[in-house]
N, C-alpha and C. Protein backbone atom coordinates (compact mmCIF):
# COMPACT_ATOMS: atom_id res chain seq x y z
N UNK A 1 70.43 194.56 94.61
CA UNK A 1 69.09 194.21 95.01
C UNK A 1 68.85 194.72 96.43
N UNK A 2 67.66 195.41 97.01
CA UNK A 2 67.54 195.80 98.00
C UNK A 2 66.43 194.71 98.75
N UNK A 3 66.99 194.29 99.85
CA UNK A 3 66.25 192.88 100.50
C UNK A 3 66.33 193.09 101.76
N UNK A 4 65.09 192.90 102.67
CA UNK A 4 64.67 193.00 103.34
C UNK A 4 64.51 191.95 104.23
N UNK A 5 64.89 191.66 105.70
CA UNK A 5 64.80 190.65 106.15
C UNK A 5 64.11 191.12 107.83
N UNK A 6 62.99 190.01 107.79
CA UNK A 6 62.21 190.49 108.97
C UNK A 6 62.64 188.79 109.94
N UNK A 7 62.98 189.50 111.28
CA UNK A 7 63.49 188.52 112.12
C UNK A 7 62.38 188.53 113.18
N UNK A 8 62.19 187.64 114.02
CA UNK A 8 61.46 186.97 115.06
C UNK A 8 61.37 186.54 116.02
N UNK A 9 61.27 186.53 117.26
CA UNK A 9 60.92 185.17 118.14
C UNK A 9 60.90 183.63 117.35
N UNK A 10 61.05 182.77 117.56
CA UNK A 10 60.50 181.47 117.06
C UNK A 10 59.31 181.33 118.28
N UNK A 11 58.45 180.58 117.73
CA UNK A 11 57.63 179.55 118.83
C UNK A 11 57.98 179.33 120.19
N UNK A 12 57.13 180.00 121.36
CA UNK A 12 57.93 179.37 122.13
C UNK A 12 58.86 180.14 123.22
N UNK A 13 59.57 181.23 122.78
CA UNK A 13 61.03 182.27 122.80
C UNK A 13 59.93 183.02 123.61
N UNK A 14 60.18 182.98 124.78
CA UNK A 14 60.10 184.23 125.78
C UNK A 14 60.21 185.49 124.90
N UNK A 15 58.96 186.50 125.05
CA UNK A 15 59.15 187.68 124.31
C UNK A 15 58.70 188.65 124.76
N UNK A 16 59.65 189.50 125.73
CA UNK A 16 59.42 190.24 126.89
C UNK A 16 59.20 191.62 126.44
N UNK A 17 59.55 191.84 125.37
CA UNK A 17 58.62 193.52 125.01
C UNK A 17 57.30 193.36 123.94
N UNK A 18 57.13 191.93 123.21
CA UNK A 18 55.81 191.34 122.96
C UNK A 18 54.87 191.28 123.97
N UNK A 19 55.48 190.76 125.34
CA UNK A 19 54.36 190.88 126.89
C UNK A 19 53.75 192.41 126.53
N UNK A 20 55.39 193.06 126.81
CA UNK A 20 54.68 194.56 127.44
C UNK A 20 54.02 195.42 126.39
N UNK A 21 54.37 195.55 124.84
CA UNK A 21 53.13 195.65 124.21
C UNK A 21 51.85 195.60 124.39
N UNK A 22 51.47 193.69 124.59
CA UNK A 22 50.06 193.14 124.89
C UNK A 22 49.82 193.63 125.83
N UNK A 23 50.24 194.18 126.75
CA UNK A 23 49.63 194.68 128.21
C UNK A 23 49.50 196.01 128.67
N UNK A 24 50.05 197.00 127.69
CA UNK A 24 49.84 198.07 127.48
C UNK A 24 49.18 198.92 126.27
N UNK A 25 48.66 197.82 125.12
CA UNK A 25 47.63 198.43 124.63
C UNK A 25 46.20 198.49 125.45
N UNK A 26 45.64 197.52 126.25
CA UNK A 26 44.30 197.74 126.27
C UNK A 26 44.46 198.71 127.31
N UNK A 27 45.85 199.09 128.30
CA UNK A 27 45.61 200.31 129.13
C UNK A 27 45.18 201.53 127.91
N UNK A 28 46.12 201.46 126.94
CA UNK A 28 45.23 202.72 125.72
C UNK A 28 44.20 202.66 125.48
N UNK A 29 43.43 201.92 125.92
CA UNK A 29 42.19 201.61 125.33
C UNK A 29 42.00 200.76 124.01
N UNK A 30 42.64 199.97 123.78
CA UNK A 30 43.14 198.95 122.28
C UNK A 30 42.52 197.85 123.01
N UNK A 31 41.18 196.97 122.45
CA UNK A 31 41.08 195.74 123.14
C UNK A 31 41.15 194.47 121.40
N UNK A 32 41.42 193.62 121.96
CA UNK A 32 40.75 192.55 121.35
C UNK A 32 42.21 192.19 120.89
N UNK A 33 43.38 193.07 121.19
CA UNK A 33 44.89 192.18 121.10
C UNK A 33 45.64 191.11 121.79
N UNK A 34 46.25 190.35 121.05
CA UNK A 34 46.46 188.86 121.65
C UNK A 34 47.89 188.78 120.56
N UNK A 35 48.64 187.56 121.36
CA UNK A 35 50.04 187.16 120.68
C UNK A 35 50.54 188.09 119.89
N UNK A 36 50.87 189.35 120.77
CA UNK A 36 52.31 190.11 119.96
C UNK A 36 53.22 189.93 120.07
N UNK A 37 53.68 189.69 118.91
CA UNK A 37 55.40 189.55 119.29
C UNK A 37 56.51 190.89 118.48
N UNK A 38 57.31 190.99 118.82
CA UNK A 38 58.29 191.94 118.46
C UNK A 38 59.23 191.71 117.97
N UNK A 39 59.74 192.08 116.78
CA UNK A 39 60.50 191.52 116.01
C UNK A 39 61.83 193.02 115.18
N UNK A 40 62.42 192.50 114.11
CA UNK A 40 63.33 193.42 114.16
C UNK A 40 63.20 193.51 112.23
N UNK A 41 63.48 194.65 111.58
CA UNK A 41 63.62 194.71 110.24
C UNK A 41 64.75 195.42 109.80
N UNK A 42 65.25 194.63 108.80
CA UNK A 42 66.74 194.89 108.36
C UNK A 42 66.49 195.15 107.01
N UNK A 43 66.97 195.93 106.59
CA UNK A 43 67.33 195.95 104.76
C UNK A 43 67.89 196.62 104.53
N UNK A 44 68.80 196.07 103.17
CA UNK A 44 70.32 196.25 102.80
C UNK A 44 70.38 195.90 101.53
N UNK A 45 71.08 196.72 101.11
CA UNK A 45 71.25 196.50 99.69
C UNK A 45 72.17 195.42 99.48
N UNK A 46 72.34 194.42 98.39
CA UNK A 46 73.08 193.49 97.74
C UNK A 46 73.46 193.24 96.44
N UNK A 47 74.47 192.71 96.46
CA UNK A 47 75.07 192.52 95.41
C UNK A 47 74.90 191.04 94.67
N UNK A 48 74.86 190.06 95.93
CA UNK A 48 74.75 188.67 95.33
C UNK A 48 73.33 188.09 96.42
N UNK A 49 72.42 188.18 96.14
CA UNK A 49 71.57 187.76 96.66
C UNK A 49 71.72 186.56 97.35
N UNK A 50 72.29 185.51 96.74
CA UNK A 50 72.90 184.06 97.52
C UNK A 50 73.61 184.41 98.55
N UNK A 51 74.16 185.31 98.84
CA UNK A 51 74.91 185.28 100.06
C UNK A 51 73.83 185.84 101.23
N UNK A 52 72.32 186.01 100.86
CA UNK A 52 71.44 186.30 102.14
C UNK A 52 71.29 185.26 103.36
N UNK A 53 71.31 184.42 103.20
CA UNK A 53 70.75 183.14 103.96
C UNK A 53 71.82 182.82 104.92
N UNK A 54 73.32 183.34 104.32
CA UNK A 54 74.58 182.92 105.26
C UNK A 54 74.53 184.03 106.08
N UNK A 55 74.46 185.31 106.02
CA UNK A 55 74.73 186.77 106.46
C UNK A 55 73.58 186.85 107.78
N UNK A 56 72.01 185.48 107.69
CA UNK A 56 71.36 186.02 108.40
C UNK A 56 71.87 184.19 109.51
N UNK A 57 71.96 183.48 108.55
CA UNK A 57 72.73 182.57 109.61
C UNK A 57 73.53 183.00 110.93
N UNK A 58 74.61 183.76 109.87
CA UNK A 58 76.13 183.86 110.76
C UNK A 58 75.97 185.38 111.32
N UNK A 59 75.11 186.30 111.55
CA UNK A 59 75.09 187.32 112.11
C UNK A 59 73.65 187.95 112.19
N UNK A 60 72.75 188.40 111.23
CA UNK A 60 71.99 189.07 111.79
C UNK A 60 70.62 188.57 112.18
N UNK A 61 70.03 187.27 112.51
CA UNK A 61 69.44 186.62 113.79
C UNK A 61 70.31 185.33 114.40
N UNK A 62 69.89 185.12 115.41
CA UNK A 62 70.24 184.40 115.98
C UNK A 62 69.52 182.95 116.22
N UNK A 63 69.45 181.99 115.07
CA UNK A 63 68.60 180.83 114.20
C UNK A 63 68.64 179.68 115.77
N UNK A 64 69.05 180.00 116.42
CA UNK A 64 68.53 179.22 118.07
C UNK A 64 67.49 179.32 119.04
N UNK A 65 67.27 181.18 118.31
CA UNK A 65 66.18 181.37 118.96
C UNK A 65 65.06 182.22 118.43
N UNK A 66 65.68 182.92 116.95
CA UNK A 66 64.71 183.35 116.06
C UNK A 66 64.71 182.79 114.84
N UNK A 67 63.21 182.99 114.04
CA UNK A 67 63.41 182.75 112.85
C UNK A 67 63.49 184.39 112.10
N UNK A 68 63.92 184.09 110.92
CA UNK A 68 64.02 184.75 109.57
C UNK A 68 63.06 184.62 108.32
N UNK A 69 63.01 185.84 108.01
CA UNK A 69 62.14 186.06 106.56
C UNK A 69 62.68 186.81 105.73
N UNK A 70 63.53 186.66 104.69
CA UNK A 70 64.01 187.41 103.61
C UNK A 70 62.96 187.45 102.30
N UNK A 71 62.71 188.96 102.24
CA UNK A 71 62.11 189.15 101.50
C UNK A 71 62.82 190.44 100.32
N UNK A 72 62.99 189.88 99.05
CA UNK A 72 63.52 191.12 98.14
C UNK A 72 62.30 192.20 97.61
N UNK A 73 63.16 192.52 96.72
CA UNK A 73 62.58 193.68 96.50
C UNK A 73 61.34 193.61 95.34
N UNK A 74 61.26 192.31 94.84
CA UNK A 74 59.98 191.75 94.05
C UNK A 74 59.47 191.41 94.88
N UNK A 75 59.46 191.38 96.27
CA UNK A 75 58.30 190.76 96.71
C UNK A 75 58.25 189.29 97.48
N UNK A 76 59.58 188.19 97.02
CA UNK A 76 59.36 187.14 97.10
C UNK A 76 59.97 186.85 98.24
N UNK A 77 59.86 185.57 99.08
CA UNK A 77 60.07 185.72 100.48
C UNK A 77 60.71 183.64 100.25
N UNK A 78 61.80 184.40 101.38
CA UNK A 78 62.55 182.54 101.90
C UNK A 78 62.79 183.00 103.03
N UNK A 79 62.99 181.85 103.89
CA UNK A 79 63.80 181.98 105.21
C UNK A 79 63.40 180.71 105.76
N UNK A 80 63.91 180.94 107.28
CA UNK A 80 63.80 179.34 108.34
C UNK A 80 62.77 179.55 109.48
């Protein structure tokens, strides 16, 4: 299964290239942007889909200070 997991800031989480985004689009001339945040996308193929939730636990975010969105390859989405 090929699954996709989009990671985050949580609420809250200082998000220092989300700032500099927001503050360097309207120098492009981009107005009317507000709360960007920057985030990271992973996908990987699998074998046992149950083992997603531990893999993004125990290594690829860091659940103290981001959340997670696993999403497969139908489409359907879990996370914290």
């Amino acid at each position: 299964m090929r699954a996709r997991v989009l990671i985050r800031p949580k609420a809250g989480i200082l998000d220092p290239q989300g700032v500099a985004v927001e503050r360097a689009l309207p120098a492009l001339g981009f107005t009317g942007v507000a709360n960007v945040h920057v985030g990271r996308l992973i996908e990987l193929d699998v074998e046992d889909p149950a083992q997603l939730e531990a893999m993004c636990e125990k290594l690829l975010a860091n659940p103290l200070i981001e959340d997670y969105e696993i999403v497969d390859s139908g489409g359907g989405a879990a996370g914290a």
